[in-house]
PDB file of N, CA and C in Angstrom:
ATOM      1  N   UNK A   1      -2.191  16.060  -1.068  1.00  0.00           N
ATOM      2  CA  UNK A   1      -0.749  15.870  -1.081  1.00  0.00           C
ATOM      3  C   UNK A   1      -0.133  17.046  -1.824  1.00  0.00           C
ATOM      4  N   UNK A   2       1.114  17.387  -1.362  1.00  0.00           N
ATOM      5  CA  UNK A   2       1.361  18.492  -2.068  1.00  0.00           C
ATOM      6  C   UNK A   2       2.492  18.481  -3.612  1.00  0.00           C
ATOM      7  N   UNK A   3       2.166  19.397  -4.122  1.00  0.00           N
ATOM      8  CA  UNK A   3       2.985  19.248  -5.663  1.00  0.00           C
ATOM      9  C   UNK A   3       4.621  18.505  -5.549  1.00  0.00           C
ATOM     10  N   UNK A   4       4.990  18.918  -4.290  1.00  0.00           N
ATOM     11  CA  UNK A   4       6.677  18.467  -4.292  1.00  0.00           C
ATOM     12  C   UNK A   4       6.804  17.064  -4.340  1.00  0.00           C
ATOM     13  N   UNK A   5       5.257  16.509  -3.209  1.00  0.00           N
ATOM     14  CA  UNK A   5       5.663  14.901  -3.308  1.00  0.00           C
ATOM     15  C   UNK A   5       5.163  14.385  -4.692  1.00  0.00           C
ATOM     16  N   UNK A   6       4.378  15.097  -5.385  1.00  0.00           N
ATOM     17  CA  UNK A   6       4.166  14.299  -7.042  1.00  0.00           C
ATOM     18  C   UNK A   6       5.528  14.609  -7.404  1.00  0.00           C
ATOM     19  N   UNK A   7       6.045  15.570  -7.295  1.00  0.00           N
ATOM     20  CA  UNK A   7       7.378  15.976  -8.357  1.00  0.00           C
ATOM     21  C   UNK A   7       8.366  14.997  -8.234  1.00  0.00           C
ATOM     22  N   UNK A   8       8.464  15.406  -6.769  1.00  0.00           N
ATOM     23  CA  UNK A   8       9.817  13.698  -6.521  1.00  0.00           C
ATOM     24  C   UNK A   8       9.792  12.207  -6.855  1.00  0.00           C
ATOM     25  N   UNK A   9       8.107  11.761  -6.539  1.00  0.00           N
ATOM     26  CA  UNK A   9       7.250  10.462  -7.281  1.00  0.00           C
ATOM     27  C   UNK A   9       7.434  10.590  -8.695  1.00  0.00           C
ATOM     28  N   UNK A  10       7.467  11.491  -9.419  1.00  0.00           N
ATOM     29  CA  UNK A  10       7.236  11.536 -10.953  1.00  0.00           C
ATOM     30  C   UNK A  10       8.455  11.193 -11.380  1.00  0.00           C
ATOM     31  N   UNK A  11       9.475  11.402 -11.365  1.00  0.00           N
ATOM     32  CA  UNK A  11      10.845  11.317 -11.903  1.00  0.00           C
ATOM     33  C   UNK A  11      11.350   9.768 -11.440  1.00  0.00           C
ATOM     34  N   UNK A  12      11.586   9.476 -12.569  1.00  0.00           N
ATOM     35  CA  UNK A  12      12.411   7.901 -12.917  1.00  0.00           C
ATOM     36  C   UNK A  12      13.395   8.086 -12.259  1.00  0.00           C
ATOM     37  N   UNK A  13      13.377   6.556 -11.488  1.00  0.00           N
ATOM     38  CA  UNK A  13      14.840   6.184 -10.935  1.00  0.00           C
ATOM     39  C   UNK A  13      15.459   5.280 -12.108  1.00  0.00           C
ATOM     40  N   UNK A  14      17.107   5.711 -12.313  1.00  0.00           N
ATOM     41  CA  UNK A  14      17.512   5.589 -13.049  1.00  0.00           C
ATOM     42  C   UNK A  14      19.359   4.657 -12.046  1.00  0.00           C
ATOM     43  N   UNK A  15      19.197   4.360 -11.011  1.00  0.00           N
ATOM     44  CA  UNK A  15      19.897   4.229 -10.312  1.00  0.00           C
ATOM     45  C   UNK A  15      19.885   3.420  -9.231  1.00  0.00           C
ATOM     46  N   UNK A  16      20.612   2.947  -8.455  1.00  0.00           N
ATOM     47  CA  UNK A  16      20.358   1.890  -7.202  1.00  0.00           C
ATOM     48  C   UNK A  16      20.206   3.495  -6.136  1.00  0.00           C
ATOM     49  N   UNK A  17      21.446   4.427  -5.955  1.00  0.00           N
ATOM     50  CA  UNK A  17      21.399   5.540  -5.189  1.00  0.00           C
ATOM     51  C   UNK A  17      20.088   6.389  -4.912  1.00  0.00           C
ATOM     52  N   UNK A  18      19.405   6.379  -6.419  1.00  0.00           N
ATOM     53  CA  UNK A  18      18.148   7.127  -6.495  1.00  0.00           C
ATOM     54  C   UNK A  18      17.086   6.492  -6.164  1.00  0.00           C
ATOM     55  N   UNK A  19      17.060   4.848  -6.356  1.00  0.00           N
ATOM     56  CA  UNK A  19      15.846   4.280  -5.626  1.00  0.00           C
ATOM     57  C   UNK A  19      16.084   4.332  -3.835  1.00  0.00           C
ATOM     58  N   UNK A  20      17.534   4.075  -3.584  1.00  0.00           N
ATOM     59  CA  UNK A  20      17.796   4.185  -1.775  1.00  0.00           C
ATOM     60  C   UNK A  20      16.996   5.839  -1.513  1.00  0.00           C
ATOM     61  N   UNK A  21      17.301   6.707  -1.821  1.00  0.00           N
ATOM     62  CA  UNK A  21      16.730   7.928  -2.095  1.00  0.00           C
ATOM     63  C   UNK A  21      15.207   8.121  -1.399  1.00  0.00           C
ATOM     64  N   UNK A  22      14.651   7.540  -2.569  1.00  0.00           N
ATOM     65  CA  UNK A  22      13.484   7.815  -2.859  1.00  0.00           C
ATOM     66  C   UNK A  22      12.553   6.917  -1.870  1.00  0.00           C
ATOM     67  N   UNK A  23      13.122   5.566  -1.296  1.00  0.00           N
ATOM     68  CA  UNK A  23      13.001   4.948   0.067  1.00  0.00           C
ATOM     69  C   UNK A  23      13.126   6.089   1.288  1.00  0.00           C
ATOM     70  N   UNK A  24      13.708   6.744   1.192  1.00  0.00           N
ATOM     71  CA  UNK A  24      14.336   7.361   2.383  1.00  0.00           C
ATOM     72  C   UNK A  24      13.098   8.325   2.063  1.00  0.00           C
ATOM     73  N   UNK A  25      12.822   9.071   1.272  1.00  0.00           N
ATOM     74  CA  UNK A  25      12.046  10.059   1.375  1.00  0.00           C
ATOM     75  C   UNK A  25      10.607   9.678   1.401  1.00  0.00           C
ATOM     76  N   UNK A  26      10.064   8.311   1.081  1.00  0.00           N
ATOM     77  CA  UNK A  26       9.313   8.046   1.043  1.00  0.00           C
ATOM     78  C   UNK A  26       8.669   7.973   2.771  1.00  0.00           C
ATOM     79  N   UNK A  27       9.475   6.871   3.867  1.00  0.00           N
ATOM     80  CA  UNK A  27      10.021   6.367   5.106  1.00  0.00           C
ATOM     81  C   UNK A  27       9.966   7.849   6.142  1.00  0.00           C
ATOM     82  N   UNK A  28      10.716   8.990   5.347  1.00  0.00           N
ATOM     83  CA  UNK A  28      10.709  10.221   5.949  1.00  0.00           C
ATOM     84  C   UNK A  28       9.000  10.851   6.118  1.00  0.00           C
ATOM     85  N   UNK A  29       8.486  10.901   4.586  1.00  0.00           N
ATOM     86  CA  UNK A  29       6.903  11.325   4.545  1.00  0.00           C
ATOM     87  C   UNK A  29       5.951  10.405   5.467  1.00  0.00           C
ATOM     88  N   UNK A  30       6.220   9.678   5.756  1.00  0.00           N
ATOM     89  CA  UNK A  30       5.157   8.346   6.522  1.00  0.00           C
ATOM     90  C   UNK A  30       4.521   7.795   5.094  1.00  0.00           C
ATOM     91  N   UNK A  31       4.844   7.620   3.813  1.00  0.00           N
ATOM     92  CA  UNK A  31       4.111   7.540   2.789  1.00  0.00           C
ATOM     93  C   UNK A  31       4.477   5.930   1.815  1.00  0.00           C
ATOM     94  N   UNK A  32       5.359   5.196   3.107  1.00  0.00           N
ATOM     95  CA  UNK A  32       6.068   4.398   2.381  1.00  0.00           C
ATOM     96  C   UNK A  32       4.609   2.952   2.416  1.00  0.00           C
ATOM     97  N   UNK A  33       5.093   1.855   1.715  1.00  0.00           N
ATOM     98  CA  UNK A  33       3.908   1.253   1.542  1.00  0.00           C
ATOM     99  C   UNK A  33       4.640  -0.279   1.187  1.00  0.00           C
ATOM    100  N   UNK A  34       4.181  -1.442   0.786  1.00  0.00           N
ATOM    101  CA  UNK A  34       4.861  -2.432   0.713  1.00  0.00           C
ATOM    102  C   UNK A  34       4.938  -2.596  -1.050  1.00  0.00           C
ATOM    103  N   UNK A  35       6.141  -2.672  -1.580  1.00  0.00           N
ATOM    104  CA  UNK A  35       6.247  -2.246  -2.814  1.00  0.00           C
ATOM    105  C   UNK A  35       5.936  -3.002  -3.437  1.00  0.00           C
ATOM    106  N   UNK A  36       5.467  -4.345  -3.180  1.00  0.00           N
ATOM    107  CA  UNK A  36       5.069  -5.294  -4.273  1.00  0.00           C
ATOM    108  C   UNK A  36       2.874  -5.397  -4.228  1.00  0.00           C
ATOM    109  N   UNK A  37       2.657  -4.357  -3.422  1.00  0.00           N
ATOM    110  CA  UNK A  37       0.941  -4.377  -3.144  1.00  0.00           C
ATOM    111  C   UNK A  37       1.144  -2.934  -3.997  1.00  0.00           C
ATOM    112  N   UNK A  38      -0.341  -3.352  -4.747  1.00  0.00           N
ATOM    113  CA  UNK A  38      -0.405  -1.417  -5.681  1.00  0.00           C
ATOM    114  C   UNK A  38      -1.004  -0.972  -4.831  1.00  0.00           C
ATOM    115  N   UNK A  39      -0.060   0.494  -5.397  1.00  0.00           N
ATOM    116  CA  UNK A  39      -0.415   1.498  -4.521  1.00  0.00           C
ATOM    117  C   UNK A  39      -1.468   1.929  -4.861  1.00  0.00           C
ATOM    118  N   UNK A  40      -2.584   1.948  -5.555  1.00  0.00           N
ATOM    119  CA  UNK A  40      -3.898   2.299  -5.607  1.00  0.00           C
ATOM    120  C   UNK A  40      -5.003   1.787  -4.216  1.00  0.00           C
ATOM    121  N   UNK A  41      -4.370   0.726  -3.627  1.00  0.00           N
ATOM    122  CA  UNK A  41      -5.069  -0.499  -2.749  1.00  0.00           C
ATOM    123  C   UNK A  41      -4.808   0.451  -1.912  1.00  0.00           C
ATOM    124  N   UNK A  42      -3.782   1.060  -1.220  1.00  0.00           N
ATOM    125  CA  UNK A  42      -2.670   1.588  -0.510  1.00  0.00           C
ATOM    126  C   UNK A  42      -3.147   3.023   0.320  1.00  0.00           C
ATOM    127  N   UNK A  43      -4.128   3.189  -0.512  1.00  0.00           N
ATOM    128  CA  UNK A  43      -4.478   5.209   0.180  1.00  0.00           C
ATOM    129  C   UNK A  43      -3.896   6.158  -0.504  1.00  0.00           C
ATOM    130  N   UNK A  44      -3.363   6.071  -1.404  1.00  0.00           N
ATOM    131  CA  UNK A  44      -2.710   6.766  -2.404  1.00  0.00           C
ATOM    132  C   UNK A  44      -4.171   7.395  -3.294  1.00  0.00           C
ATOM    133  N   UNK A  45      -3.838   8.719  -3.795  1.00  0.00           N
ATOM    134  CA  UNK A  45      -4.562   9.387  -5.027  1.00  0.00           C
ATOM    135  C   UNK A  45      -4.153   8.683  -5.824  1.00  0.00           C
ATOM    136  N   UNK A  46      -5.268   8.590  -7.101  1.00  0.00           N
ATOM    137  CA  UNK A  46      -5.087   7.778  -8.516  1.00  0.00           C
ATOM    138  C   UNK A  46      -3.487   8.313  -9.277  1.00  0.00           C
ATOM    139  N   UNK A  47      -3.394   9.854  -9.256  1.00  0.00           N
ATOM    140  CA  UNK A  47      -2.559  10.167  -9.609  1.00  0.00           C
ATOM    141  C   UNK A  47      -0.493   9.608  -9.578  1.00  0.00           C
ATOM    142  N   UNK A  48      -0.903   9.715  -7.474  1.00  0.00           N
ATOM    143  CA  UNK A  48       0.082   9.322  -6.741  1.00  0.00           C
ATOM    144  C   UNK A  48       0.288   8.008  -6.754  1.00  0.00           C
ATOM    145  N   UNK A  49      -0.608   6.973  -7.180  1.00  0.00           N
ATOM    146  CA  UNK A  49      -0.363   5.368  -7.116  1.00  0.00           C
ATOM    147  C   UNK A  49       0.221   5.424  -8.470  1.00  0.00           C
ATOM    148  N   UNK A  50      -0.239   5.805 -10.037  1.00  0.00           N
ATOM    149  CA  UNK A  50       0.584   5.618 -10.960  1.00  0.00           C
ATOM    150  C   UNK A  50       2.229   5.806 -10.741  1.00  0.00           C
ATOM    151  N   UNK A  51       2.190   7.237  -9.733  1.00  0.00           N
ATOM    152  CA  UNK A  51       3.742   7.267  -9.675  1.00  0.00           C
ATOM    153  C   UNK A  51       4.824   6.384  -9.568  1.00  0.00           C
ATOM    154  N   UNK A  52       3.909   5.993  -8.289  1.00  0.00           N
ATOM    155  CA  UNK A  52       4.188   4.900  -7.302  1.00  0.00           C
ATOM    156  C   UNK A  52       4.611   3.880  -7.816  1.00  0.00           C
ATOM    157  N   UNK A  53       3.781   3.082  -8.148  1.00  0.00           N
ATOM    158  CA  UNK A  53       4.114   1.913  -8.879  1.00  0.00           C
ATOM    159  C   UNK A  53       4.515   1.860  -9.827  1.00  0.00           C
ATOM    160  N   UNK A  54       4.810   2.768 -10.696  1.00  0.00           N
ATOM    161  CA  UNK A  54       6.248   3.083 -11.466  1.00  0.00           C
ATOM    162  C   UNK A  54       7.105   2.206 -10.840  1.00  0.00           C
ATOM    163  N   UNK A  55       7.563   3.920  -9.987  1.00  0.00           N
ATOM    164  CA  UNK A  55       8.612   3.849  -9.735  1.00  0.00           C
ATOM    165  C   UNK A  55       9.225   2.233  -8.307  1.00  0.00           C
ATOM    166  N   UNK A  56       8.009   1.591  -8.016  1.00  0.00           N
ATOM    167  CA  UNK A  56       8.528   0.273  -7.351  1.00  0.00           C
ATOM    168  C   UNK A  56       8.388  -0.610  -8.796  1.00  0.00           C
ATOM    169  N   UNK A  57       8.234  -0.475  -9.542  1.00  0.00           N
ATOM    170  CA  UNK A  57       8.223  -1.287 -10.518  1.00  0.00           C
ATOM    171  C   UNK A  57      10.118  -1.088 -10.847  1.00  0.00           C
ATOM    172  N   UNK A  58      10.433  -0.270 -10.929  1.00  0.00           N
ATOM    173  CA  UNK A  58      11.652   0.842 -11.215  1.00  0.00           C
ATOM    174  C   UNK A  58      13.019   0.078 -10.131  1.00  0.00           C
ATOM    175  N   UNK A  59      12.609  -0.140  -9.018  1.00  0.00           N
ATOM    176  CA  UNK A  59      12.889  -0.144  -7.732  1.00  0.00           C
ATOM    177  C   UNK A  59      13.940  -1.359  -8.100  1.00  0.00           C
ATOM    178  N   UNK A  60      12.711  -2.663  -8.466  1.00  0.00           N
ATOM    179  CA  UNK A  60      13.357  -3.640  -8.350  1.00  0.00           C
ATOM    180  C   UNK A  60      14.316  -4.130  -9.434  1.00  0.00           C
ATOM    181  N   UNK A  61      14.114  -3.228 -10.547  1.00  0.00           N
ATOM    182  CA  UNK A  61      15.446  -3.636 -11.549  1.00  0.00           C
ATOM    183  C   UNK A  61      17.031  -3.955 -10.736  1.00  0.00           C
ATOM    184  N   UNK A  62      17.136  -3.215  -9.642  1.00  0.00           N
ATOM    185  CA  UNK A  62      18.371  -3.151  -9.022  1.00  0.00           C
ATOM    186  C   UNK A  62      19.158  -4.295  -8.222  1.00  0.00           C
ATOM    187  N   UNK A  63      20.135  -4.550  -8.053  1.00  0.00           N
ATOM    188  CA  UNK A  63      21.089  -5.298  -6.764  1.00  0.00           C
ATOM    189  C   UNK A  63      20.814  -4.889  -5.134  1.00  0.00           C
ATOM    190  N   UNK A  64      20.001  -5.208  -4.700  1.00  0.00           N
ATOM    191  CA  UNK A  64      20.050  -4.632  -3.290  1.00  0.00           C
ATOM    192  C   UNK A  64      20.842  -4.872  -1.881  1.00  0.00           C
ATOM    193  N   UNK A  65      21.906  -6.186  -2.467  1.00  0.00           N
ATOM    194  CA  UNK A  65      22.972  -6.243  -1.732  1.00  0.00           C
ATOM    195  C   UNK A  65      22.395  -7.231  -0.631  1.00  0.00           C
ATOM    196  N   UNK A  66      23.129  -6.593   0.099  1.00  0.00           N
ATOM    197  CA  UNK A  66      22.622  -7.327   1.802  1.00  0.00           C
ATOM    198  C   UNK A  66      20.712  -6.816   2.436  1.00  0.00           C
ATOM    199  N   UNK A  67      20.572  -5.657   1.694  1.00  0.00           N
ATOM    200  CA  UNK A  67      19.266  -5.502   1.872  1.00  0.00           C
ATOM    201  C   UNK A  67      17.934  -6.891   1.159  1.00  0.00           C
ATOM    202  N   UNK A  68      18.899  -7.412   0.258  1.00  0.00           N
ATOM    203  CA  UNK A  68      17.450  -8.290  -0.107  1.00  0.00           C
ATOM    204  C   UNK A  68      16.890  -7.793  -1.775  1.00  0.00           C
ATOM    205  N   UNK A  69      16.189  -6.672  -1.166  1.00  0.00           N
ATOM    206  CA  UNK A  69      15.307  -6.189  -2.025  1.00  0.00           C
ATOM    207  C   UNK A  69      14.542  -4.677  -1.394  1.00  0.00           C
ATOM    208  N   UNK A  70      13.925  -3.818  -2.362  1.00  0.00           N
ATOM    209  CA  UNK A  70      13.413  -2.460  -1.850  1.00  0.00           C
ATOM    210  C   UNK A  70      12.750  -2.472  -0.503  1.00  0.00           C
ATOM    211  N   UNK A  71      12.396  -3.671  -0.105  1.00  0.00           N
ATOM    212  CA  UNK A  71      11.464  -4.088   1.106  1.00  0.00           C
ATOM    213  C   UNK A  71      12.665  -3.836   2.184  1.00  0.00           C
ATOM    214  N   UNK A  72      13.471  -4.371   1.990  1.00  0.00           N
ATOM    215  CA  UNK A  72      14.848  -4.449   2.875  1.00  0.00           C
ATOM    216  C   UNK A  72      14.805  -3.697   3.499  1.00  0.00           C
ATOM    217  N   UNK A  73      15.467  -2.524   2.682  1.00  0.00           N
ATOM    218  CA  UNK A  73      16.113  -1.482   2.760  1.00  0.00           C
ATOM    219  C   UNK A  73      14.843  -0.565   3.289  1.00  0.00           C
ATOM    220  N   UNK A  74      13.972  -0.558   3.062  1.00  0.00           N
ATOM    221  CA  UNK A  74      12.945   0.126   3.955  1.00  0.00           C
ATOM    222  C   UNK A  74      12.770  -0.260   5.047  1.00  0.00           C
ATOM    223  N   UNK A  75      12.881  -1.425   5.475  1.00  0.00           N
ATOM    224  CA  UNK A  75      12.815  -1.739   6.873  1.00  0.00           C
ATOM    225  C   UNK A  75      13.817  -1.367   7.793  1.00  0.00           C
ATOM    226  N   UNK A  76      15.394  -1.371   7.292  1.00  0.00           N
ATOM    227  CA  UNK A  76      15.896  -0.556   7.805  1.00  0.00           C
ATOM    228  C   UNK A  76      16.021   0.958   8.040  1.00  0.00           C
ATOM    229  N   UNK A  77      15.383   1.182   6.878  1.00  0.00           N
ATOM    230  CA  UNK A  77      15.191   3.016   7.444  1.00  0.00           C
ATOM    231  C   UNK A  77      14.161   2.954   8.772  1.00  0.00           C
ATOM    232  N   UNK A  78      13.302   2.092   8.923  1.00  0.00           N
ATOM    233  CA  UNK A  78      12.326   2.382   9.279  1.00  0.00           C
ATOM    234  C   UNK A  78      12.141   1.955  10.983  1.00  0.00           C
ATOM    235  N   UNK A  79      13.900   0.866  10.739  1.00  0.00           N
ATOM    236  CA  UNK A  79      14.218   1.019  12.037  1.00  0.00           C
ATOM    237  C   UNK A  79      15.424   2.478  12.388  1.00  0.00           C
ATOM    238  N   UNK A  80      15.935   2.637  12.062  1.00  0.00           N
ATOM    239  CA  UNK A  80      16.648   3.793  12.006  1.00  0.00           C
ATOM    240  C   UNK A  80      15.884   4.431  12.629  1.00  0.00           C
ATOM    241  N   UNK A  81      14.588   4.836  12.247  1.00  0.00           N
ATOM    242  CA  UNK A  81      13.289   6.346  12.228  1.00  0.00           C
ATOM    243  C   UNK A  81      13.211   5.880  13.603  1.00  0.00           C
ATOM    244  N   UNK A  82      12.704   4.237  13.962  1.00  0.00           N
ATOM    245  CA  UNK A  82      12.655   4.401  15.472  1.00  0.00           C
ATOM    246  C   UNK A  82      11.092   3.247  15.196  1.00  0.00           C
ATOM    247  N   UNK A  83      10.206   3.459  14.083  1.00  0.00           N
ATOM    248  CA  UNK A  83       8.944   2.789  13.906  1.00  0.00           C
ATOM    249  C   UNK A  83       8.972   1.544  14.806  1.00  0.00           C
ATOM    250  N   UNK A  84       9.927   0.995  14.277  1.00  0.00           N
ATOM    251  CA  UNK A  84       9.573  -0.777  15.100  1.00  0.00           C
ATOM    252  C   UNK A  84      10.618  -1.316  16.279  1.00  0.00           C
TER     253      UNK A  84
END
């Protein structure tokens, strides 16, 4: 995996905008995963699952509105992308 996707994984979401974000870029990489299973289980490097589950740990502090929850809102990107 390359350094950019640790860099973007590494940094705290601090925001509802920055977790939609970080969905989107996740959804964009093909790298997205079901946020309540660790990402170690997942195919993730040891490195990349700490991120990970951070930052879905991170995820769900938030209001997700009409989405539900981080799951939501990924499913709609993911119809957007065209996946399902």
């Amino acid at each position: 995996m390359s350094t950019d996707f640790i860099e973007t994984i590494s940094k705290k979401i601090q925001t509802a905008y920055e977790a939609r974000a970080l969905i989107r870029y996740l959804v964009k990489q093909g790298k997205d995963w079901h946020y309540e299973d660790d990402a170690n289980e997942c195919g993730f490097t040891k490195i990349e699952a700490y991120y990970l589950n951070k930052r879905a740990d991170e995820m769900y502090e938030f209001n997700w509105g009409r989405w539900g929850c981080p799951i939501g809102y990924a499913l709609e990107q993911h119809n957007k992308k065209g996946d399902f």
